[in-house]
PDB file of N, CA and C in Angstrom:
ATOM      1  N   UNK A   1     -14.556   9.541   8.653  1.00  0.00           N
ATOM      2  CA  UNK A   1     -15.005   9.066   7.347  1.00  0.00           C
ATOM      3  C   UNK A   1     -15.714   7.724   7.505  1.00  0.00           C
ATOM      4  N   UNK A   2     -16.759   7.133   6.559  1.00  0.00           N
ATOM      5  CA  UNK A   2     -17.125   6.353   6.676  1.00  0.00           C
ATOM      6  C   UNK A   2     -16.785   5.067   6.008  1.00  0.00           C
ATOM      7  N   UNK A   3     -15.889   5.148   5.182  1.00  0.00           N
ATOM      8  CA  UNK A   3     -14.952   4.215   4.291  1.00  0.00           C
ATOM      9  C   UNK A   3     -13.846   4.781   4.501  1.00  0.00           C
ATOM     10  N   UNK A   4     -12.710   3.719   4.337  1.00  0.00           N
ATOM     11  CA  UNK A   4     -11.150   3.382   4.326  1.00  0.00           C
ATOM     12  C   UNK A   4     -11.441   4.137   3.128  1.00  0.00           C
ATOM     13  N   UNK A   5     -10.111   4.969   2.893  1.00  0.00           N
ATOM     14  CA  UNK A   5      -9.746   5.624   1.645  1.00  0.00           C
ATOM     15  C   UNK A   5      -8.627   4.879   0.767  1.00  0.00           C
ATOM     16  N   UNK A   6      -8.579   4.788  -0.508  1.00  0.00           N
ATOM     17  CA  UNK A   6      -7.744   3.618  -1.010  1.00  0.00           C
ATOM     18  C   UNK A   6      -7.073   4.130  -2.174  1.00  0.00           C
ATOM     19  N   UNK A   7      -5.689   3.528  -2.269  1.00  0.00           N
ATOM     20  CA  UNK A   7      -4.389   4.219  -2.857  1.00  0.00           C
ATOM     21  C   UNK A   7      -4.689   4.326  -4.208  1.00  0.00           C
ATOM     22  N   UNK A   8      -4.783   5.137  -4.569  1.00  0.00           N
ATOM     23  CA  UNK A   8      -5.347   5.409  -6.122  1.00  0.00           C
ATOM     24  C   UNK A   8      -4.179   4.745  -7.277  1.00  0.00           C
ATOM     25  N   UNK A   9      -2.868   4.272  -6.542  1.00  0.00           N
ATOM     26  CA  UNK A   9      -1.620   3.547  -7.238  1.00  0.00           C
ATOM     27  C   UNK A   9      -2.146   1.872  -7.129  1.00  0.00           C
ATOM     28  N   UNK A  10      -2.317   1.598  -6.078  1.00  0.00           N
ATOM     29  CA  UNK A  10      -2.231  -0.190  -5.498  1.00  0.00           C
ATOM     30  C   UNK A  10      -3.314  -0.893  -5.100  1.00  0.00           C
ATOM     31  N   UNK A  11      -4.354   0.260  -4.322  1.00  0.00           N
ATOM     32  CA  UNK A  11      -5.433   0.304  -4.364  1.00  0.00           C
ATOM     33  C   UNK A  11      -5.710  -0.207  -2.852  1.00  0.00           C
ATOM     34  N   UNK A  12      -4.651  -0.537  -2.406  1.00  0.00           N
ATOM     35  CA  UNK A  12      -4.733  -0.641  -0.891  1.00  0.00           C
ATOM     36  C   UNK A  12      -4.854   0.455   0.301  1.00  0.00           C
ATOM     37  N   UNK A  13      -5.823   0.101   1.582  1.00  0.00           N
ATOM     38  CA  UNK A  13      -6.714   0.721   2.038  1.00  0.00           C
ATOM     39  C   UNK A  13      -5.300   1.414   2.728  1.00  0.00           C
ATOM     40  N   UNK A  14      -5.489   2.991   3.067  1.00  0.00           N
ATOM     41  CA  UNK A  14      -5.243   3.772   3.683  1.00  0.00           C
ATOM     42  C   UNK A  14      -5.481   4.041   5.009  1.00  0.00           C
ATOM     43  N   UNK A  15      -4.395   3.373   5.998  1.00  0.00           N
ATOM     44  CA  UNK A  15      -4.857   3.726   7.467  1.00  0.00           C
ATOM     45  C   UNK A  15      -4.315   4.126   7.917  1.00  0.00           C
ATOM     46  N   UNK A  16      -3.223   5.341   7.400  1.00  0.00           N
ATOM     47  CA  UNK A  16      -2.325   6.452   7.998  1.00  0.00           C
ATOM     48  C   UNK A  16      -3.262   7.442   9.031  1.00  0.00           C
ATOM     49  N   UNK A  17      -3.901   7.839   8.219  1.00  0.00           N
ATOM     50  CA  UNK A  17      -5.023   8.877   8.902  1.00  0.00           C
ATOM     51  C   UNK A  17      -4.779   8.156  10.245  1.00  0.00           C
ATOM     52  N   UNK A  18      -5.912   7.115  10.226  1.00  0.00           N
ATOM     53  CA  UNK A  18      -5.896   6.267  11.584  1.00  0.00           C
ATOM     54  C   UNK A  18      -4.831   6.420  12.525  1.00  0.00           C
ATOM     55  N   UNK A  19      -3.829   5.824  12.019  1.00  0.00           N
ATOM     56  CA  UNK A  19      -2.411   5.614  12.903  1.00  0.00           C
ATOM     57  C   UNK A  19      -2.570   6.881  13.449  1.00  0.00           C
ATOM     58  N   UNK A  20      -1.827   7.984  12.659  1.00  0.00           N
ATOM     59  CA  UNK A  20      -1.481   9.189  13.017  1.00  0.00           C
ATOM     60  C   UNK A  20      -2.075  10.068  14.540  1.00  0.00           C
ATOM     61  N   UNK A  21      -3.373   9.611  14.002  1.00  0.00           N
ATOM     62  CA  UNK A  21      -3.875  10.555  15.667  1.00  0.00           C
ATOM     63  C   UNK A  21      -3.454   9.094  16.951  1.00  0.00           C
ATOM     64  N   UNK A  22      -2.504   8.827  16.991  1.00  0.00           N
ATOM     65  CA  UNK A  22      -1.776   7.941  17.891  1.00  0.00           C
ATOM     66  C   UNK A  22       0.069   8.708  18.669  1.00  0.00           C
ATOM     67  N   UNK A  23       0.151   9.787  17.420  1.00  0.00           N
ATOM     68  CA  UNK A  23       1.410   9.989  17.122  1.00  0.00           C
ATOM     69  C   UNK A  23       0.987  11.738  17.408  1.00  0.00           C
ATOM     70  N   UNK A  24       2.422  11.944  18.078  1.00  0.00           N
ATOM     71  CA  UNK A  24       2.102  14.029  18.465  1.00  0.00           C
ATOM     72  C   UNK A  24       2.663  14.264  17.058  1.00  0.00           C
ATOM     73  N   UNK A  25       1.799  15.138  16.800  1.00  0.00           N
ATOM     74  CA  UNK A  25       1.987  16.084  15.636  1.00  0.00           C
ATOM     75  C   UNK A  25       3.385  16.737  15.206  1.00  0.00           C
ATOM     76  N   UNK A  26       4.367  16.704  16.302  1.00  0.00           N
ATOM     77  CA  UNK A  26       5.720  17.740  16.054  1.00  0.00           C
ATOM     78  C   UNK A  26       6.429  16.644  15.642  1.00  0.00           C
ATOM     79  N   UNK A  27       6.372  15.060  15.861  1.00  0.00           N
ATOM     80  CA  UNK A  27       6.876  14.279  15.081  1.00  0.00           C
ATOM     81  C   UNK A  27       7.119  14.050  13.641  1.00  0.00           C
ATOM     82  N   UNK A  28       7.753  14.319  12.533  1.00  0.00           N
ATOM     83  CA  UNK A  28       7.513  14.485  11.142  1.00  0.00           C
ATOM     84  C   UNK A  28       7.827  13.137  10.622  1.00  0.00           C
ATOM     85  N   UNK A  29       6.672  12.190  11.057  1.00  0.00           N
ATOM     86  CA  UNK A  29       6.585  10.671  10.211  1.00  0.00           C
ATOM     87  C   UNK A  29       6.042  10.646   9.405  1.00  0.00           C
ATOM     88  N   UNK A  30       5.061  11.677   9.108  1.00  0.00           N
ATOM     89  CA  UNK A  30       4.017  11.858   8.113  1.00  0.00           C
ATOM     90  C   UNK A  30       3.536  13.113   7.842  1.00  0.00           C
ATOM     91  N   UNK A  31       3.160  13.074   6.482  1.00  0.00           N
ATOM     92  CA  UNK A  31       3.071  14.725   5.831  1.00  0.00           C
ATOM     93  C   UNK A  31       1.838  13.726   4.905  1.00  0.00           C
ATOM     94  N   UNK A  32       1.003  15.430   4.894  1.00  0.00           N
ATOM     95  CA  UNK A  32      -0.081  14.858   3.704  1.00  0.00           C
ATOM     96  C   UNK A  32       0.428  15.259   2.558  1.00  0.00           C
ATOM     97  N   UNK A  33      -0.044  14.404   1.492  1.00  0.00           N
ATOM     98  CA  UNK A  33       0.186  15.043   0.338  1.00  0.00           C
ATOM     99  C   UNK A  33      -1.270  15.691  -0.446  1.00  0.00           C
ATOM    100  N   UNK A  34      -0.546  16.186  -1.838  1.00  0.00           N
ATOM    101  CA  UNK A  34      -1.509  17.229  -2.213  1.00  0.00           C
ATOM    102  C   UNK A  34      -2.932  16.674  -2.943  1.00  0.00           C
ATOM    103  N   UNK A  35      -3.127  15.352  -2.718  1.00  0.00           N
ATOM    104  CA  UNK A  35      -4.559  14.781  -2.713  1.00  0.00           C
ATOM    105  C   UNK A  35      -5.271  14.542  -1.361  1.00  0.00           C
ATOM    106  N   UNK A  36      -4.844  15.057  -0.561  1.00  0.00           N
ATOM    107  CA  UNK A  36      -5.293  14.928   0.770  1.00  0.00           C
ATOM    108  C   UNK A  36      -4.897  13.966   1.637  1.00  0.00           C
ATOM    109  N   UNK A  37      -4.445  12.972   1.018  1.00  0.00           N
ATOM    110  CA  UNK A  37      -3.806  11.464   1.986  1.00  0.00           C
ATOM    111  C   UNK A  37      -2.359  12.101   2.716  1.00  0.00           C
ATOM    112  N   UNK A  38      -2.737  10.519   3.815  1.00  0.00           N
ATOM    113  CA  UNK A  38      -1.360  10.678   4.195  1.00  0.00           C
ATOM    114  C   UNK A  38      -0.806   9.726   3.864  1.00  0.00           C
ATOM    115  N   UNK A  39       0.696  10.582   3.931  1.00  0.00           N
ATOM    116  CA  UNK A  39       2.414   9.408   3.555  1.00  0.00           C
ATOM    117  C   UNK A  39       3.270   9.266   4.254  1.00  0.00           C
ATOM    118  N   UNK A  40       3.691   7.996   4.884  1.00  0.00           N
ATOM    119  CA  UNK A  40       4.269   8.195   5.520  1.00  0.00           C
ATOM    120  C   UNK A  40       5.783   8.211   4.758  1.00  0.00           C
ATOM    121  N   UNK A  41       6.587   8.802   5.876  1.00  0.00           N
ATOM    122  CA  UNK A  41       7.834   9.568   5.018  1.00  0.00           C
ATOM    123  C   UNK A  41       9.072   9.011   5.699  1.00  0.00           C
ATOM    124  N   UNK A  42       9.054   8.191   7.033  1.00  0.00           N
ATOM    125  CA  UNK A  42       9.866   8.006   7.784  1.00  0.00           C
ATOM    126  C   UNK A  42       9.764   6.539   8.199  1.00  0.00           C
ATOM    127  N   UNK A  43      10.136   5.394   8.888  1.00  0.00           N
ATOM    128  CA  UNK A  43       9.802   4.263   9.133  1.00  0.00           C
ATOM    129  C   UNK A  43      10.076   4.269  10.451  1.00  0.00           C
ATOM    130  N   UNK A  44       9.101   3.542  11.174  1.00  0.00           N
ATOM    131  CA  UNK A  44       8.753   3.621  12.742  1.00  0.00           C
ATOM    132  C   UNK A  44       9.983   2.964  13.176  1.00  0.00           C
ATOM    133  N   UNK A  45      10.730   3.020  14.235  1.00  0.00           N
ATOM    134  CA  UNK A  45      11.600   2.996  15.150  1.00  0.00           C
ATOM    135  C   UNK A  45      11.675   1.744  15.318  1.00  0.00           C
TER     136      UNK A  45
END
């Protein structure tokens, strides 16, 4: 994408996406939700 995507609640920039491709997929820290973003659901270690 060519812009940060931003929290339609707070309005602060969204850099889950980002993070995530850092993180293997079978890990469940994050789930998208049904506007397409991601959330994270778990708090890093």
């Amino acid at each position: 994408k060519s812009i940060l995507p931003t929290c339609p609640c707070c309005g602060e920039f969204l850099v889950y996406e980002y993070r995530l491709r850092e993180i293997p997929p079978e890990i469940p820290w994050f789930t998208i939700d049904p506007g397409g973003g991601l959330v994270e659901i778990a708090p890093f270690g």
